[in-house]
PDB file of N, CA and C in Angstrom:
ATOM      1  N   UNK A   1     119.411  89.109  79.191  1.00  0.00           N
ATOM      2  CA  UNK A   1     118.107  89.054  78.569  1.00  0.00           C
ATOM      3  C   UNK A   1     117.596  87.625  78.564  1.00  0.00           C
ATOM      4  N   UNK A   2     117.321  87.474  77.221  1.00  0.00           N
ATOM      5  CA  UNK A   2     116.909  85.934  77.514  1.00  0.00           C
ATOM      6  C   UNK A   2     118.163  84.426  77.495  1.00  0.00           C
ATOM      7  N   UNK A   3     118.093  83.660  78.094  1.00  0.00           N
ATOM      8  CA  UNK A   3     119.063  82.321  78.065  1.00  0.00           C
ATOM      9  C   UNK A   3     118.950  80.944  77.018  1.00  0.00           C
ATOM     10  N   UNK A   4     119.825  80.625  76.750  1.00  0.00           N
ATOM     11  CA  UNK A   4     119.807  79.659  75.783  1.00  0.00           C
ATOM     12  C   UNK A   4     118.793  78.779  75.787  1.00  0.00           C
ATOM     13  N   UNK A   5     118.770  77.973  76.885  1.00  0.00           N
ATOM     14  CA  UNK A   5     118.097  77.367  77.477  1.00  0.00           C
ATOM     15  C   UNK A   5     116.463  77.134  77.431  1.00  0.00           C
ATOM     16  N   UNK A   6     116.319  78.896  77.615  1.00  0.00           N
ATOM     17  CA  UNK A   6     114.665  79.361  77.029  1.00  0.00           C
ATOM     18  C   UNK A   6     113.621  78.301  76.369  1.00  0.00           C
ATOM     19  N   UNK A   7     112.654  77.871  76.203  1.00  0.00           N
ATOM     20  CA  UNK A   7     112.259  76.969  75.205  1.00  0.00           C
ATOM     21  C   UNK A   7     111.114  78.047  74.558  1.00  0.00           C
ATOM     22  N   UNK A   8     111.703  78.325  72.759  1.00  0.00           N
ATOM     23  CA  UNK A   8     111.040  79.132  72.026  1.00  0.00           C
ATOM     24  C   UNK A   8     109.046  78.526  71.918  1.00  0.00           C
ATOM     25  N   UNK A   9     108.949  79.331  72.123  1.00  0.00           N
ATOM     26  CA  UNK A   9     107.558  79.361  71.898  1.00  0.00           C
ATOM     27  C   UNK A   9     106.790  79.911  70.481  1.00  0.00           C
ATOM     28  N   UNK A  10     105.796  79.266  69.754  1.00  0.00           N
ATOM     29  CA  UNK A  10     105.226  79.341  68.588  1.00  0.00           C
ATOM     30  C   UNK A  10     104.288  80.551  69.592  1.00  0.00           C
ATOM     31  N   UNK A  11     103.520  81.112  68.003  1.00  0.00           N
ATOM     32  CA  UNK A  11     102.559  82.358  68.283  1.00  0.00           C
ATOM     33  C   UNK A  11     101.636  81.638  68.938  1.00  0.00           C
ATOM     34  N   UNK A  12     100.905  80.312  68.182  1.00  0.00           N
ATOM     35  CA  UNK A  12      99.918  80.221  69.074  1.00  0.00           C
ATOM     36  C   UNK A  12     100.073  78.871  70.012  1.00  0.00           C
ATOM     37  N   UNK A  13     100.762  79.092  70.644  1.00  0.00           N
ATOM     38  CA  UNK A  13     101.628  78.583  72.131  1.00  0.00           C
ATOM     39  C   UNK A  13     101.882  79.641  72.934  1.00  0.00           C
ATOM     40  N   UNK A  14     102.251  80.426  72.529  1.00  0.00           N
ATOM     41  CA  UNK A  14     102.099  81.724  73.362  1.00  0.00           C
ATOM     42  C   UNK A  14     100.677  82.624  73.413  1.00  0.00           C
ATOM     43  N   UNK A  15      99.899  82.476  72.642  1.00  0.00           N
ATOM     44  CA  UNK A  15      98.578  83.016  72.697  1.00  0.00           C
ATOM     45  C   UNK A  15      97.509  82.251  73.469  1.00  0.00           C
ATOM     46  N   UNK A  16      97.860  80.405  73.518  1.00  0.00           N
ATOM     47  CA  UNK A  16      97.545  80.222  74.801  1.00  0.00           C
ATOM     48  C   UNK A  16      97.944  80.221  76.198  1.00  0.00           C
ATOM     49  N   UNK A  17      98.945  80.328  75.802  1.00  0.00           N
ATOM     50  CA  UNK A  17      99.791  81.014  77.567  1.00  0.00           C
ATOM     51  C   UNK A  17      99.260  82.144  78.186  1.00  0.00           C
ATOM     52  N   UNK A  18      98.711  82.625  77.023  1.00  0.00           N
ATOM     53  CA  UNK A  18      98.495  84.330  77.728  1.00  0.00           C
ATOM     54  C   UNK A  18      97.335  84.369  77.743  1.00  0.00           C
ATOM     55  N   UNK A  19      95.867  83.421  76.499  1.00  0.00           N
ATOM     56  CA  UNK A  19      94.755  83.067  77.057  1.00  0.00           C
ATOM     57  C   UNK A  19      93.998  84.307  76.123  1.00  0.00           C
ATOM     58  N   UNK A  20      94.736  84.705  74.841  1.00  0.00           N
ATOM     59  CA  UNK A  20      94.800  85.734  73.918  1.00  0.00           C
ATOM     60  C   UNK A  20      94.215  84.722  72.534  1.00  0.00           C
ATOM     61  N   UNK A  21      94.306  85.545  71.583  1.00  0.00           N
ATOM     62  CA  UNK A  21      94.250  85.198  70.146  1.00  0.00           C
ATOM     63  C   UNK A  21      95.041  85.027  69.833  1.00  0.00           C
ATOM     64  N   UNK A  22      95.687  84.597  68.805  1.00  0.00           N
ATOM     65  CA  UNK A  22      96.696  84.581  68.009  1.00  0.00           C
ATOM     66  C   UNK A  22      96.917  85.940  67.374  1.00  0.00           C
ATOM     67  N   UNK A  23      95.941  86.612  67.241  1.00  0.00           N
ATOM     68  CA  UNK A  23      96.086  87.499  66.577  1.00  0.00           C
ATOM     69  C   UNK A  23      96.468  88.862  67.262  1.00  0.00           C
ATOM     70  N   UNK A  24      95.873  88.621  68.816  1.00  0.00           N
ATOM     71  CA  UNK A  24      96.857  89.728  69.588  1.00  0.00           C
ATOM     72  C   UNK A  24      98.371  89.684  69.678  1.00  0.00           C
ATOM     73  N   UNK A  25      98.895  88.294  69.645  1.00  0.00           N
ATOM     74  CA  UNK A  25     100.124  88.085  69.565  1.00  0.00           C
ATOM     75  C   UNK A  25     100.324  88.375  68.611  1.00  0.00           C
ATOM     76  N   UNK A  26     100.014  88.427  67.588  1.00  0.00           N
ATOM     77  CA  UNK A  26     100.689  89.036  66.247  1.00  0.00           C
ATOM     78  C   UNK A  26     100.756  90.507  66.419  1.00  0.00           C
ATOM     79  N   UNK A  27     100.290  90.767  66.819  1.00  0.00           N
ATOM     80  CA  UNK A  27      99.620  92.643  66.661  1.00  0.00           C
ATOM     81  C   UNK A  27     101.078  93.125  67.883  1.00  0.00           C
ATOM     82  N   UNK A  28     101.110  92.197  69.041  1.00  0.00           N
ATOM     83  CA  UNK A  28     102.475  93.035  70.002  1.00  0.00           C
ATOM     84  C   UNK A  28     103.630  92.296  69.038  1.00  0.00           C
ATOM     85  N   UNK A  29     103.751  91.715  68.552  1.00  0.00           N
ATOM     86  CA  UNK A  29     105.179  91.433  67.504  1.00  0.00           C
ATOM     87  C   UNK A  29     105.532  92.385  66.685  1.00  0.00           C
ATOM     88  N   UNK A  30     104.104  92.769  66.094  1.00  0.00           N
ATOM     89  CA  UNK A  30     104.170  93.528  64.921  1.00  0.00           C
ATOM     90  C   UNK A  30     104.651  95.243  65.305  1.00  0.00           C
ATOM     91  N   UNK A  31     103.964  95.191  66.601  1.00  0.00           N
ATOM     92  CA  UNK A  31     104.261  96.658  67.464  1.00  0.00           C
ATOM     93  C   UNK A  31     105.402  96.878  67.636  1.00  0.00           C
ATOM     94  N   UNK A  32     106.441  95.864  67.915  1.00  0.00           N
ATOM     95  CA  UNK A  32     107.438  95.863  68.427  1.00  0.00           C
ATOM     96  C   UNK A  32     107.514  95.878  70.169  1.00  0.00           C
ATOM     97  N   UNK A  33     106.083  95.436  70.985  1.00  0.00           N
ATOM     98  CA  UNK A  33     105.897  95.431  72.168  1.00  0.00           C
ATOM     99  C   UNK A  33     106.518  94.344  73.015  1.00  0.00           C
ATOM    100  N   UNK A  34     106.823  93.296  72.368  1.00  0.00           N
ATOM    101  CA  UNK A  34     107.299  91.910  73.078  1.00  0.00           C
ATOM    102  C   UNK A  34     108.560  91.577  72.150  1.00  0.00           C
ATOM    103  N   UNK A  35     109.223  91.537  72.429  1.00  0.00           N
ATOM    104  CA  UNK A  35     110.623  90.627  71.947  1.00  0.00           C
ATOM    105  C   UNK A  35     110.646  89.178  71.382  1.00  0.00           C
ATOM    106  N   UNK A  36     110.876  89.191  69.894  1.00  0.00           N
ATOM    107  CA  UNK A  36     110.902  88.130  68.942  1.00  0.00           C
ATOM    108  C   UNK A  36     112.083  87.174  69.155  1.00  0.00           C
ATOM    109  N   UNK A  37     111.886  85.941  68.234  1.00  0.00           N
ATOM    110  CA  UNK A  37     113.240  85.324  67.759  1.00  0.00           C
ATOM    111  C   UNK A  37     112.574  85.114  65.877  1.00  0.00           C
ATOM    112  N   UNK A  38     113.434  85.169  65.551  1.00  0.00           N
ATOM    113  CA  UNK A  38     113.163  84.920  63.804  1.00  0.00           C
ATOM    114  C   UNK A  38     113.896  83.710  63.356  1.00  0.00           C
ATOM    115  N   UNK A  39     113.287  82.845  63.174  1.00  0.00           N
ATOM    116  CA  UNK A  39     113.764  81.573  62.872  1.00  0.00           C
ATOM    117  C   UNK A  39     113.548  81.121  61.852  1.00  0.00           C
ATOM    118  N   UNK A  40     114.458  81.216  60.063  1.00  0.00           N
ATOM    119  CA  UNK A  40     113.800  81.609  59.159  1.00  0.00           C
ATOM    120  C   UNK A  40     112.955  82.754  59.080  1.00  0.00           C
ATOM    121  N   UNK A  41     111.307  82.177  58.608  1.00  0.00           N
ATOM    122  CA  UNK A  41     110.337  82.523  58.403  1.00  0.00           C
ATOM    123  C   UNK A  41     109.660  82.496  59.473  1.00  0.00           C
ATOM    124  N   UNK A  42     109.854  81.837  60.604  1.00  0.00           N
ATOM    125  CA  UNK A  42     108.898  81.764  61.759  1.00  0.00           C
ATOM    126  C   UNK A  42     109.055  82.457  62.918  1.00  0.00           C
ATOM    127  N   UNK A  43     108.364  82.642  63.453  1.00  0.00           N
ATOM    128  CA  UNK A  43     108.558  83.735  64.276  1.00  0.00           C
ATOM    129  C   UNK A  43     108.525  82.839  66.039  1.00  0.00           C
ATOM    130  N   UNK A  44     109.271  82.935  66.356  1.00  0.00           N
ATOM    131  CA  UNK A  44     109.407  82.412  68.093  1.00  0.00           C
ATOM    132  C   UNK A  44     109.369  83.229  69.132  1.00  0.00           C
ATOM    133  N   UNK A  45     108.701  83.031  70.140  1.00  0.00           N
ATOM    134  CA  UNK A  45     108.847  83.855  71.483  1.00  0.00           C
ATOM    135  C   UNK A  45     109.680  83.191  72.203  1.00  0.00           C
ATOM    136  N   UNK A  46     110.218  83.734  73.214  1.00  0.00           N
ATOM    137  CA  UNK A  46     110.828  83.112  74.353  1.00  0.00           C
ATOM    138  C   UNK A  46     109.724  83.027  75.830  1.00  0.00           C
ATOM    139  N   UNK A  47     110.130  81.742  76.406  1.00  0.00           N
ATOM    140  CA  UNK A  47     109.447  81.202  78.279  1.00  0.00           C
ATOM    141  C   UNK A  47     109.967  83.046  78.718  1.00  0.00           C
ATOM    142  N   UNK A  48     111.055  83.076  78.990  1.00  0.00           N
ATOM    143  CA  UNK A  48     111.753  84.116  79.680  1.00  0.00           C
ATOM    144  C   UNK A  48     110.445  85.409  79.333  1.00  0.00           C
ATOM    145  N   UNK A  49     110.750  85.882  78.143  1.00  0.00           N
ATOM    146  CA  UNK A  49     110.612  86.741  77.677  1.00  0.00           C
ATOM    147  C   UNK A  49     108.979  87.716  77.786  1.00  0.00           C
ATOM    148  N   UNK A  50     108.017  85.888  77.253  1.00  0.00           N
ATOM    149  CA  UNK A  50     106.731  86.100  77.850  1.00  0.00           C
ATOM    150  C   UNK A  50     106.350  86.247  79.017  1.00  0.00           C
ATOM    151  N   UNK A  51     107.161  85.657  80.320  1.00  0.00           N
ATOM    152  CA  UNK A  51     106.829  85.453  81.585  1.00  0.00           C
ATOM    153  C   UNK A  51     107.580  87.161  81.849  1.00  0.00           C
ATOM    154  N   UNK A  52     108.241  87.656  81.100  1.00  0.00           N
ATOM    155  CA  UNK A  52     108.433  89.203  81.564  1.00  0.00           C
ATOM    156  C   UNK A  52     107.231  90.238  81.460  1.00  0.00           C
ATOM    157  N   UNK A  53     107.036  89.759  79.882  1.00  0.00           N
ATOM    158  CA  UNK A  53     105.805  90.705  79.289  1.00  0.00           C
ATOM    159  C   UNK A  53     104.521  90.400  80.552  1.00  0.00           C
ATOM    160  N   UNK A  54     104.230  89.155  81.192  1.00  0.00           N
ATOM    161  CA  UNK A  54     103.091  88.858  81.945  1.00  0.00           C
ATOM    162  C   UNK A  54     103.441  90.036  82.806  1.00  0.00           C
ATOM    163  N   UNK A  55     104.175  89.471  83.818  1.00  0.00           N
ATOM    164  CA  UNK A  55     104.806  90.414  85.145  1.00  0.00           C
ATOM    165  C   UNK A  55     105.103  91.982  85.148  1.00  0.00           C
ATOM    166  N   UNK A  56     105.605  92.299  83.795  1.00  0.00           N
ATOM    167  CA  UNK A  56     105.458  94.069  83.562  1.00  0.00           C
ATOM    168  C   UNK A  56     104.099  94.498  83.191  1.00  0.00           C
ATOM    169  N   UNK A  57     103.236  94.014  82.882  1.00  0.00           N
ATOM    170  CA  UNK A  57     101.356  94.295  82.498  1.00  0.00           C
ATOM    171  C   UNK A  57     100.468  94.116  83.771  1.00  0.00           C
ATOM    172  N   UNK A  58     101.455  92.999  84.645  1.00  0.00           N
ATOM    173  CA  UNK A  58     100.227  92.738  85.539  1.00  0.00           C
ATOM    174  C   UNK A  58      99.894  94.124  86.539  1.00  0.00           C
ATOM    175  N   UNK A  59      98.682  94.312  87.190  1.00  0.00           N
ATOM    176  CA  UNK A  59      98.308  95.299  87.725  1.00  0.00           C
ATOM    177  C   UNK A  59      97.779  95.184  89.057  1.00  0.00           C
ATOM    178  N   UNK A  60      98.088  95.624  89.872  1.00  0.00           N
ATOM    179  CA  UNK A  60      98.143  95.077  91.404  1.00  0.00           C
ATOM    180  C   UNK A  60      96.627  95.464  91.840  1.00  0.00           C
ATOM    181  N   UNK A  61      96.247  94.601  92.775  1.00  0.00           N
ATOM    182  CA  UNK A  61      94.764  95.330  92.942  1.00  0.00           C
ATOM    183  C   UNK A  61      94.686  96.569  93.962  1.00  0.00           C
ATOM    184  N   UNK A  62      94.017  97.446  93.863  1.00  0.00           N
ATOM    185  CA  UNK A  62      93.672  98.865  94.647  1.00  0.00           C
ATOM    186  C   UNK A  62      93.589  98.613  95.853  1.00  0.00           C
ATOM    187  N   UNK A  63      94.441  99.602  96.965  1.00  0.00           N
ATOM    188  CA  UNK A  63      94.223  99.374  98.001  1.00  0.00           C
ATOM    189  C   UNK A  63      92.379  99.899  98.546  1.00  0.00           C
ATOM    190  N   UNK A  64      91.747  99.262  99.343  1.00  0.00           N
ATOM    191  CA  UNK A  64      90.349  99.608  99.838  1.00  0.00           C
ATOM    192  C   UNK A  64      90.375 100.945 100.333  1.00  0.00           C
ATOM    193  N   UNK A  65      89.774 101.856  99.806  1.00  0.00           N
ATOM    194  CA  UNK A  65      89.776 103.144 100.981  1.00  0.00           C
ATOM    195  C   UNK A  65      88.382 102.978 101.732  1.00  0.00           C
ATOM    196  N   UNK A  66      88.484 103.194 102.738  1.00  0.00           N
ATOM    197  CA  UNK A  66      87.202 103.327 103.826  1.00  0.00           C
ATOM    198  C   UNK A  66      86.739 104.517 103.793  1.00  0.00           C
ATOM    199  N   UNK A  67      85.342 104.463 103.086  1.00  0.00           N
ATOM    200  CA  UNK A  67      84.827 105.318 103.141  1.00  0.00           C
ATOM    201  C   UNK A  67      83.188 105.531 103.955  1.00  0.00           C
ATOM    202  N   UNK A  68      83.175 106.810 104.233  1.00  0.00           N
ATOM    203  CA  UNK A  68      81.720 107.110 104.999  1.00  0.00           C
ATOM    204  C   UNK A  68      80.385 107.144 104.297  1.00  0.00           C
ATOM    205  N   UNK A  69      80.709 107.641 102.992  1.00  0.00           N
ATOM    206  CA  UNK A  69      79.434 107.467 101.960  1.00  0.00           C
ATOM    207  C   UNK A  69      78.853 106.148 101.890  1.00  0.00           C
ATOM    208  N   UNK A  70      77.628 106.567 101.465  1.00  0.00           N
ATOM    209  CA  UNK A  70      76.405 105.573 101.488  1.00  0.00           C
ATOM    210  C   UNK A  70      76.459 105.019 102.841  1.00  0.00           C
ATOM    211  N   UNK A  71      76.393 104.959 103.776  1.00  0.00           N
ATOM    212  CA  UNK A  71      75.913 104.241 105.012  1.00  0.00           C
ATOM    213  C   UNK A  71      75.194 105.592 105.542  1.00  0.00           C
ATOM    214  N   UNK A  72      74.347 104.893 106.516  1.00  0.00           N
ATOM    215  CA  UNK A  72      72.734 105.129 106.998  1.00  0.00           C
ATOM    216  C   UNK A  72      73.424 105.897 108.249  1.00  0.00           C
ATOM    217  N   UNK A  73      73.101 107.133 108.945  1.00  0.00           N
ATOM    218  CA  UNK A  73      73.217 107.710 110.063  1.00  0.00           C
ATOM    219  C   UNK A  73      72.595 106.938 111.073  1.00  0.00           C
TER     220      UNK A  73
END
């Protein structure tokens, strides 16, 4: 899973990584959608962990279908 090494990330360090709110990051913590660290009271993400969540969401673009509609006879 994730490695020691990792460098924990604050919520909103990770909410600009991802280019989000802070408050969406709170909301997938709270979901249980992304994988925490609890440090005390504070809550940490992991490099690893976020760069997973990116790569499992991302969405590939559509292949083009060629189509005959709308063009002029």
């Amino acid at each position: 899973m994730t490695h020691t090494t990792d460098r924990l990330l604050a919520v909103e360090e990770a909410a600009e990584r991802l280019g989000t709110g802070v408050r969406f990051v709170r909301r997938l913590i709270a979901e249980r959608r992304i994988a925490f660290v609890k440090v005390g009271r504070h809550v940490r993400l992991s490099e690893a962990v976020l760069t997973a969540y990116i790569e499992a969401h991302t969405v590939q673009p559509a292949r083009r279908v060629r189509s005959d509609y709308g063009r002029a006879a």
